[in-house]
Structures are given as structure tokens and as C-alpha cells.
Protein backbone atom coordinates (compact mmCIF):
# COMPACT_ATOMS: atom_id res chain seq x y z
CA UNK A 1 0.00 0.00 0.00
CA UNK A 2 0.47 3.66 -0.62
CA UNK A 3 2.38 5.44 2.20
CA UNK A 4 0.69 7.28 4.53
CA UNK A 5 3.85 10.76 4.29
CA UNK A 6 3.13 10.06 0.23
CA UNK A 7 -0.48 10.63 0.62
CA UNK A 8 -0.10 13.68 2.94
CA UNK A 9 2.71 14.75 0.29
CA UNK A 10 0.55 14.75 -2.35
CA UNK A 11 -2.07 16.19 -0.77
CA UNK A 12 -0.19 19.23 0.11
CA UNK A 13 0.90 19.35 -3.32
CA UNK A 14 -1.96 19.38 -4.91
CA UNK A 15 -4.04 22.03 -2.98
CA UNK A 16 -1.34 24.44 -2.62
CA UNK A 17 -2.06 27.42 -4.18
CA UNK A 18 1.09 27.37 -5.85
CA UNK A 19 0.22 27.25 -9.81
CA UNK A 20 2.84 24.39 -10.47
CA UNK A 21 1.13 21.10 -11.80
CA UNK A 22 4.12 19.35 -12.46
CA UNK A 23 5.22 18.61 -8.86
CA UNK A 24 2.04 16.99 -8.21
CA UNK A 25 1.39 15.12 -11.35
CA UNK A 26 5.26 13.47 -11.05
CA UNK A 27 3.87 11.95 -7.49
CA UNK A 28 1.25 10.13 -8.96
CA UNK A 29 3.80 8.65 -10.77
CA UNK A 30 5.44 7.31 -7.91
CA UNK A 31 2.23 4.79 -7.71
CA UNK A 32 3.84 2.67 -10.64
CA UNK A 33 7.68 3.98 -10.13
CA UNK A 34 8.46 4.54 -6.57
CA UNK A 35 11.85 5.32 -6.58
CA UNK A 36 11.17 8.08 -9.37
CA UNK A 37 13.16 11.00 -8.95
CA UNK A 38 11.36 14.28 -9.92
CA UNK A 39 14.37 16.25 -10.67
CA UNK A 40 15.82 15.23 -13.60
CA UNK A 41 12.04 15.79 -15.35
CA UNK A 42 11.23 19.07 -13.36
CA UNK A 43 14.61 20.08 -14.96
CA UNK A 44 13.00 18.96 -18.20
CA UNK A 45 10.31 21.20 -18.19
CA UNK A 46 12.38 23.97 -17.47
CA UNK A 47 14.46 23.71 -20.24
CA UNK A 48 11.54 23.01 -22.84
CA UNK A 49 10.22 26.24 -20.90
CA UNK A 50 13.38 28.35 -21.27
CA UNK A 51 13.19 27.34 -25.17
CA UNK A 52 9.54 28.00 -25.68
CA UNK A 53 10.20 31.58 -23.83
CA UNK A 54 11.97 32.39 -26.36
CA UNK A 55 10.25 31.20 -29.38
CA UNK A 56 6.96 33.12 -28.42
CA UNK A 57 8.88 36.45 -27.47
CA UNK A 58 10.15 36.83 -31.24
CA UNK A 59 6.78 35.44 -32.54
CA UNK A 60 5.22 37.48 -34.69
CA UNK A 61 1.82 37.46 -36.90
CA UNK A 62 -0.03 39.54 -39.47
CA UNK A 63 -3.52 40.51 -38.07
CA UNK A 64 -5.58 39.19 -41.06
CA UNK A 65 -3.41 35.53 -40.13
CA UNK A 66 -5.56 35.81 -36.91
CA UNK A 67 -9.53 33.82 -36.74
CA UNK A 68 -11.52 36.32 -36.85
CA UNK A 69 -12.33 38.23 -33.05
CA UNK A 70 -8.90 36.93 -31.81
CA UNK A 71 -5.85 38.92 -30.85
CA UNK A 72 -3.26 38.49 -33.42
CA UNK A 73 -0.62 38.87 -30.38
CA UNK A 74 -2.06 35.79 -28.23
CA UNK A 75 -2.17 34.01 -31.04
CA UNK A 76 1.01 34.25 -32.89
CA UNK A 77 2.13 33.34 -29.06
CA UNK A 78 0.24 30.28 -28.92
CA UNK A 79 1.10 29.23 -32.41
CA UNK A 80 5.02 29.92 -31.56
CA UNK A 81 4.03 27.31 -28.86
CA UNK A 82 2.32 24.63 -30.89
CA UNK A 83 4.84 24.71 -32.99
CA UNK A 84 7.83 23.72 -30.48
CA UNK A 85 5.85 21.31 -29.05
CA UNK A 86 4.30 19.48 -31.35
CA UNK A 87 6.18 20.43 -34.48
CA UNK A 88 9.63 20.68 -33.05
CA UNK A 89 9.35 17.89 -30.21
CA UNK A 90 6.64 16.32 -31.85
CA UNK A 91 4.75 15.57 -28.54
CA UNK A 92 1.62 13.90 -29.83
CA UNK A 93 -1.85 11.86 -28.56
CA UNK A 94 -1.20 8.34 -28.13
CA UNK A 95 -4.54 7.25 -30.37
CA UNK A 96 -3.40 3.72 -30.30
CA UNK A 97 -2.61 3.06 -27.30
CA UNK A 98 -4.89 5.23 -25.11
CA UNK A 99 -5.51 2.69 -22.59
CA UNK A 100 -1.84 1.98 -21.26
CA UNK A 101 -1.49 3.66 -17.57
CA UNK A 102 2.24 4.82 -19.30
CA UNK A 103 -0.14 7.75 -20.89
CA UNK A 104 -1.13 9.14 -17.48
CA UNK A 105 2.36 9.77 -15.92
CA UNK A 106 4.13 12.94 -16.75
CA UNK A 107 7.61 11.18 -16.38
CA UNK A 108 6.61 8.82 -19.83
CA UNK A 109 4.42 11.54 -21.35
CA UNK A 110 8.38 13.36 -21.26
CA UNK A 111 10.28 10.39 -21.64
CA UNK A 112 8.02 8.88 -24.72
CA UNK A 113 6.10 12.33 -26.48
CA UNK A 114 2.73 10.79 -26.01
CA UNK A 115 -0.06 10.74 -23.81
CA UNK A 116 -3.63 11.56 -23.64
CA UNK A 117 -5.60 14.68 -23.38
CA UNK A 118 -5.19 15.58 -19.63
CA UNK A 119 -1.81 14.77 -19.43
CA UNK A 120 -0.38 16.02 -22.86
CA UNK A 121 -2.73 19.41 -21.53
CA UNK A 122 -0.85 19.22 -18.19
CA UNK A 123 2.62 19.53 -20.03
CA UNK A 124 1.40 21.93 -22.55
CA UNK A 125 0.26 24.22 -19.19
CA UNK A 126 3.15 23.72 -17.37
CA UNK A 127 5.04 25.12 -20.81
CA UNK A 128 3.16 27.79 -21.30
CA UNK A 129 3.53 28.98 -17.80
CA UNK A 130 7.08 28.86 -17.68
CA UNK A 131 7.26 30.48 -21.35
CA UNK A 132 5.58 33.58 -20.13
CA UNK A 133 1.80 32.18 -21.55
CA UNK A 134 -1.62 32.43 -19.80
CA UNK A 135 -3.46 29.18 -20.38
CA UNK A 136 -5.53 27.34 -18.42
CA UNK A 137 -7.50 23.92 -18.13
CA UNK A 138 -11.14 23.42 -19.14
CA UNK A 139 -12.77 19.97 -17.23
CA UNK A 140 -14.39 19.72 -20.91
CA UNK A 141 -16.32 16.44 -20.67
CA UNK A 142 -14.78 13.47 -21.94
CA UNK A 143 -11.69 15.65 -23.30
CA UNK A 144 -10.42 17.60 -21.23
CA UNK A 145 -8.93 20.94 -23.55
CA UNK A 146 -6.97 24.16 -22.91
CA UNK A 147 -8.02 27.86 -23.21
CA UNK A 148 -5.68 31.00 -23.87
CA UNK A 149 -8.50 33.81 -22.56
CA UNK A 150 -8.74 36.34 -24.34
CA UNK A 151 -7.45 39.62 -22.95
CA UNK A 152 -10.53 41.62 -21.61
CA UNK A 153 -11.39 45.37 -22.45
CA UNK A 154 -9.88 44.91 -25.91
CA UNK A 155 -11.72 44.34 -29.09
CA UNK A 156 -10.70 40.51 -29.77
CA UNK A 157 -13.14 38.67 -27.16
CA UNK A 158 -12.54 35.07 -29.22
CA UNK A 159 -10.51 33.19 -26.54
CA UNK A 160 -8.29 30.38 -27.91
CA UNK A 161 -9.54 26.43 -27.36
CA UNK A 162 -6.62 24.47 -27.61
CA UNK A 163 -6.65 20.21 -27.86
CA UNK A 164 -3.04 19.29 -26.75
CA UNK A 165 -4.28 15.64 -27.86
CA UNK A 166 -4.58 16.72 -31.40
CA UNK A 167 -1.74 18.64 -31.92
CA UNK A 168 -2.23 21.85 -30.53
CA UNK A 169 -5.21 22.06 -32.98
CA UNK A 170 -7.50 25.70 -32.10
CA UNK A 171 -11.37 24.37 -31.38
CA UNK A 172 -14.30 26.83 -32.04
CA UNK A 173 -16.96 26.69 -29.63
CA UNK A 174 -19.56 25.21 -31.82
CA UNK A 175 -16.58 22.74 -32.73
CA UNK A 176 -16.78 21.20 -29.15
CA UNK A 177 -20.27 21.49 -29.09
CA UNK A 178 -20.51 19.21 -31.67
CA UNK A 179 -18.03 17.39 -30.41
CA UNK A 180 -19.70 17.30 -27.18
CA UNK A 181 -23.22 16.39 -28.58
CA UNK A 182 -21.47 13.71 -30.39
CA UNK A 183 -19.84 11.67 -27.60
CA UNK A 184 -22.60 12.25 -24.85
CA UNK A 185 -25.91 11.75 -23.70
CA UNK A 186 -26.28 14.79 -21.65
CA UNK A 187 -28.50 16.74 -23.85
CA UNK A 188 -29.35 19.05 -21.06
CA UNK A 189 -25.83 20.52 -20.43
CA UNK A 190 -25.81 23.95 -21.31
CA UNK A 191 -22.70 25.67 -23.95
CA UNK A 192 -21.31 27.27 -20.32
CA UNK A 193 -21.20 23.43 -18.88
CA UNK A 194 -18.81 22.75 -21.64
CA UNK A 195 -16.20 25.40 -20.70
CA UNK A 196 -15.39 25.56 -17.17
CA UNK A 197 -12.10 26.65 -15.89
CA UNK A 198 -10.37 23.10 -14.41
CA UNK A 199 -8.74 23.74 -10.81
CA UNK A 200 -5.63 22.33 -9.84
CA UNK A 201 -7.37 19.56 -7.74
CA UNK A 202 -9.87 18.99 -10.29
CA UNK A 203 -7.16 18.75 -12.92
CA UNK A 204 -5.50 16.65 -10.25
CA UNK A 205 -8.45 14.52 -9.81
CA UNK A 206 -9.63 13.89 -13.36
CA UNK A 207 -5.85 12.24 -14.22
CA UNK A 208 -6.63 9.98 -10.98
CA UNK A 209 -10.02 8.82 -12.11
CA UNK A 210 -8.62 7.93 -15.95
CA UNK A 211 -5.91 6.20 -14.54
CA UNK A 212 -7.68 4.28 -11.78
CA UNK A 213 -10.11 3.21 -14.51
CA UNK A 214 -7.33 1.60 -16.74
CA UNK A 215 -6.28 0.29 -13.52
CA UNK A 216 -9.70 -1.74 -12.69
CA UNK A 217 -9.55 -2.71 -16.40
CA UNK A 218 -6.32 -4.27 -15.87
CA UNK A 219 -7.06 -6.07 -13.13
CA UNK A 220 -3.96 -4.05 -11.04
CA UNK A 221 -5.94 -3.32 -8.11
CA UNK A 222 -3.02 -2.69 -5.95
CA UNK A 223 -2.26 0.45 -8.24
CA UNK A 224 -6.21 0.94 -8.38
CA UNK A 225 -6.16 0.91 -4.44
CA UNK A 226 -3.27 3.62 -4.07
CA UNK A 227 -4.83 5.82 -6.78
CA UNK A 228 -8.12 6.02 -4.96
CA UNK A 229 -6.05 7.33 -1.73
CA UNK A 230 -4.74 10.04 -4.13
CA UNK A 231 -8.27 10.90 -4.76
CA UNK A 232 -9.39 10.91 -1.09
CA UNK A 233 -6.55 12.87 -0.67
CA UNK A 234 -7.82 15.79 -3.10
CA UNK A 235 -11.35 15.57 -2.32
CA UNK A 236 -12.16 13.79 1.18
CA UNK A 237 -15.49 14.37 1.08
CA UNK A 238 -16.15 11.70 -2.30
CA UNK A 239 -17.86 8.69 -0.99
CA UNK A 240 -17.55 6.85 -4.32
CA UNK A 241 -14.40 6.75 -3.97
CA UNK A 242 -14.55 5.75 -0.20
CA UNK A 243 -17.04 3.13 -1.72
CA UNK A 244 -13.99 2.03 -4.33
CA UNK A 245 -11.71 1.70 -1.87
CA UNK A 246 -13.46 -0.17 0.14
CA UNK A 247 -13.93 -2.95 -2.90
CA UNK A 248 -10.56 -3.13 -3.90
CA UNK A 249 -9.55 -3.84 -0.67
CA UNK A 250 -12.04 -6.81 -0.86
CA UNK A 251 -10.48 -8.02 -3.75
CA UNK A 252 -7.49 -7.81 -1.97
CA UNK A 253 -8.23 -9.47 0.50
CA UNK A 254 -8.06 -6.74 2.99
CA UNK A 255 -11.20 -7.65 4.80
CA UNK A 256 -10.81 -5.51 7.88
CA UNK A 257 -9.74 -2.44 5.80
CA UNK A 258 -12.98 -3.48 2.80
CA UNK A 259 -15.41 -3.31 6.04
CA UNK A 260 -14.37 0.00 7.50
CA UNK A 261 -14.72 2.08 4.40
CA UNK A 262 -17.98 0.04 3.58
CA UNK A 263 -19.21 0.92 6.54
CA UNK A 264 -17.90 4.56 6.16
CA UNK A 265 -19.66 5.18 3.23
CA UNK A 266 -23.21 3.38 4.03
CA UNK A 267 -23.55 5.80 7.25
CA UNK A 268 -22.27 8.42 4.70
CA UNK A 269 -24.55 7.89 1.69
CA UNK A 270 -27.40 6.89 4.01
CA UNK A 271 -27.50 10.78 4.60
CA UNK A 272 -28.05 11.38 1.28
CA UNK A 273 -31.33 11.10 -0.88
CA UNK A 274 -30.62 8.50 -3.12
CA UNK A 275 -32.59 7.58 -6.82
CA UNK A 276 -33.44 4.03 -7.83
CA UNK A 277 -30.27 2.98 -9.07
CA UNK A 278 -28.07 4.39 -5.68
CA UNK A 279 -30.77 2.57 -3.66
CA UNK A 280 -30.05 -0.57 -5.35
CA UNK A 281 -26.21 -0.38 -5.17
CA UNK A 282 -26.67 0.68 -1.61
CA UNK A 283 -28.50 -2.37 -0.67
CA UNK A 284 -25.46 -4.61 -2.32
CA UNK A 285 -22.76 -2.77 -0.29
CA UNK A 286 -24.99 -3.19 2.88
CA UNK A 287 -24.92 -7.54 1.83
CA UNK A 288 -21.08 -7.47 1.73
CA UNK A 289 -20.78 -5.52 4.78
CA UNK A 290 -23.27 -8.19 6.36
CA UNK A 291 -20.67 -10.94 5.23
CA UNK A 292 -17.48 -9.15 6.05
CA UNK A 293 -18.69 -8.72 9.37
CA UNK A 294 -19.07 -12.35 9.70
CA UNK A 295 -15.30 -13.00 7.91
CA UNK A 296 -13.91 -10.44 10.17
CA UNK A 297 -15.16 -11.54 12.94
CA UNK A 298 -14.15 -15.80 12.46
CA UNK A 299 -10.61 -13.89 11.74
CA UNK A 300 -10.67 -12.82 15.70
């Protein structure tokens, strides 16, 4: 199991106020590659920030170049960028193999060029910051994107949405709405749903839940098991994830540990108003906890 000073590490690290992602994202590494050392990569970024500095401070770009209601400056700036990263280094989405946990760690995303959107849109943040760039994560659903905001009180309003998965490739917003509407049954989400600014425990969070769900798939439910500590450790207050941990540790074997978290989230969730479906699982947690009490208590 995870260690109790990583958890508390982590947790510091990712709800510190302090803008850096990097620090954060290289501990959930440490789940797969514990003796990972952060500063050889941290150094990484640095330099690939030093470089990019530079490339966007002697970018340049005609106005008409520009989509229409964008600011030719911010976006000769983020094309410098694009162009470094994905031109240059040739950092791209890893389309065929999305599924391999490698994608979700910052350490291979450096080491190999690829990963997937959250984590090729945590480097390409992490970049941009260090090269003098204002970006910022959107928690778009089911991809998560990048937007360089538009500067206010000028005439350009057209902020730029950016898919680090694709390239560095500039998304209109009827672009992800389609996308969106495509991919999703949501039909009631509204175009401001779509395009909320990502925190740095939500951004945090999100590359937890894709990894611990290539995890499950995998059958690694040691790794699974850690990664849902992360996520108590951003957001204490999920009790699905309290619920998760509390069935991997069954499958583990952990019987005393699988009946004190299923026990912490039935008196949890019982507070809650639940529909149909909740009811239902509800019910099924409350049957193992009626049989790990039994196991637990033949253990004694």
C-alpha cells in the first residue's frame, strides 16, 4: 500500500495554491515507479520552458493571419508554442494506445512524447507557464482541452480552445459542441457546462479517475487501491471513492480495511437522498458488509 507521508505529500501538493502542476502530477507517478526522482524531469520542463520563452517572445503574426475576433498577439504566441511542441518535439496523442497507464504519468508523457488529453494538456500548461503564456485547463467532458483567454477590455473577445491531444489544434466553440453532442448523452448541459475553468485539484483529480479506470480494467488493483487514496486525498469528502476503496480492498483481500470504508460510506450515503439505481447499489454494499462482518469476525 500507498504510504501514509506520500499521501499527505501529495495532498499538500496538490491544494497548494502554488500554480505548479508538475510537482504533483510526477507523485502520482510514484504509484507505478516509486523510486522516481522528480528532478531530472522538473529540470526537463524547465528547459523546454526556457526554449519555448523564447520562441513566443520573437513570434510574430499579421492581423488578417488571426480567426476572426482573436488577438493576433495571443495568437502568434500560442502558435510559436504549438509549434515547439508538437512540431519541433513532436509531442503527440497516443490514439493507439490510449488505454496503457504509461499515458497518465508525466515522467513517460516526457520520456516517450505521447499521452492523452489531460496529461499532454498538463505539459502543454506547465510550458506555457514557464514560457511567459496564460493558459488554463477546461474539465471539458470526456476531453479535457486548454483555453488561452482572451485579454478583456480589448476588441478581440474570441478566446483560444486548444486540444493538446490533437496537436495543438484551435477548437471553435460550436466545434466542441458538436463534439460534445457527439460523444454524450447529456442533452441538457448547457454551452457554459462545456467550458469551465479546471482547478488544480480537479485537474489533479480527473488524471486519478482515468488512470484508476485503466487500472480496474487491468485487473492491477493494488495500483487501483493507491490511486483512490490520491483521490481521497484531493477531495475527502467523495464517498464513491470511499465506496472504491473499500472494494478493492475486498479483492485484496483486505477484509478488515474493505469493512471499514464500507461501513464509512453506508452511514455516509445513508444521509443522502438516493434515486433508484443508488438505492439498489446501496443495498449490495450493505450484503457485503453483512458478510465481512461475519469474515472479520471468524478472523478474531
Amino acid at each position: 500500500m500507498i504510504k501514509d507521508s506520500h499521501v499527505r505529500a501529495f495532498s499538500h501538493a496538490a491544494l497548494s495554491p502554488d500554480p505548479d502542476l508538475a510537482v504533483a502530477a510526477l507523485m502520482i507517478a510514484r504509484v507505478e515507479y516509486p523510486a522516481l526522482d522528480a528532478g531530472p524531469y522538473l529540470d526537463q520542463l524547465d528547459a523546454i520552458g526556457r526554449e519555448a520563452r523564447r520562441r513566443v517572445a520573437e513570434a510574430t503574426v499579421a492581423a488578417s493571419d488571426a480567426p476572426g475576433g482573436v488577438d493576433p498577439e495571443r495568437y502568434a504566441r500560442v502558435m510559436a508554442l504549438n509549434d515547439y511542441l508538437f512540431g519541433e518535439l513532436r509531442f503527440i496523442g497516443n490514439d493507439v494506445q490510449y488505454e496503457d497507464p504509461r499515458n497518465s504519468f508525466l515522467n513517460e508523457v516526457l520520456d516517450r512524447r505521447t499521452g492523452i488529453p489531460i496529461s499532454l494538456a498538463l505539459l502543454y500548461i506547465e510550458v506555457a507557464r514557464r514560457a511567459g503564456v496564460h493558459v488554463e485547463g477546461i474539465n471539458f467532458p470526456g476531453h479535457f482541452l486548454v483555453r488561452c483567454p482572451a485579454r478583456r477590455g480589448l476588441q478581440f473577445a474570441e478566446d483560444l480552445i486548444i486540444d493538446a491531444h490533437h496537436g495543438g489544434a484551435l477548437l471553435s466553440r460550436d466545434a466542441c459542441v458538436r463534439m460534445f453532442r457527439r460523444h454524450s448523452d447529456a442533452a441538457d448541459a448547457t454551452e457554459s457546462d462545456l467550458f469551465v475553468h479546471a482547478t488544480k485539484p480537479q485537474i489533479m483529480a480527473r488524471m486519478l479517475l482515468n488512470l484508476k479506470r485503466v487500472y480496474v480494467r487491468m485487473h492491477s488493483f493494488p495500483q487501483a487501491r493507491d490511486i483512490t487514496e490520491l483521490l481521497l486525498a484531493v477531495d475527502p469528502s467523495a464517498t464513491g471513492e470511499l465506496r472504491d476503496r473499500g472494494l478493492l480492498a475486498y479483492h485484496l483481500k483486505d477484509f478488515s480495511g474493505a469493512l471499514r470504508d464500507l461501513q464509512a460510506y453506508l452511514q455516509l450515503s445513508a444521509k443522502s437522498e438516493l434515486d433508484e439505481q443508488e438505492r439498489e447499489e446501496h443495498d449490495q454494499i450493505w450484503e457485503h458488509v453483512k458478510a465481512l462482518r461475519k469474515r472479520v469476525a471468524s478472523l478474531n
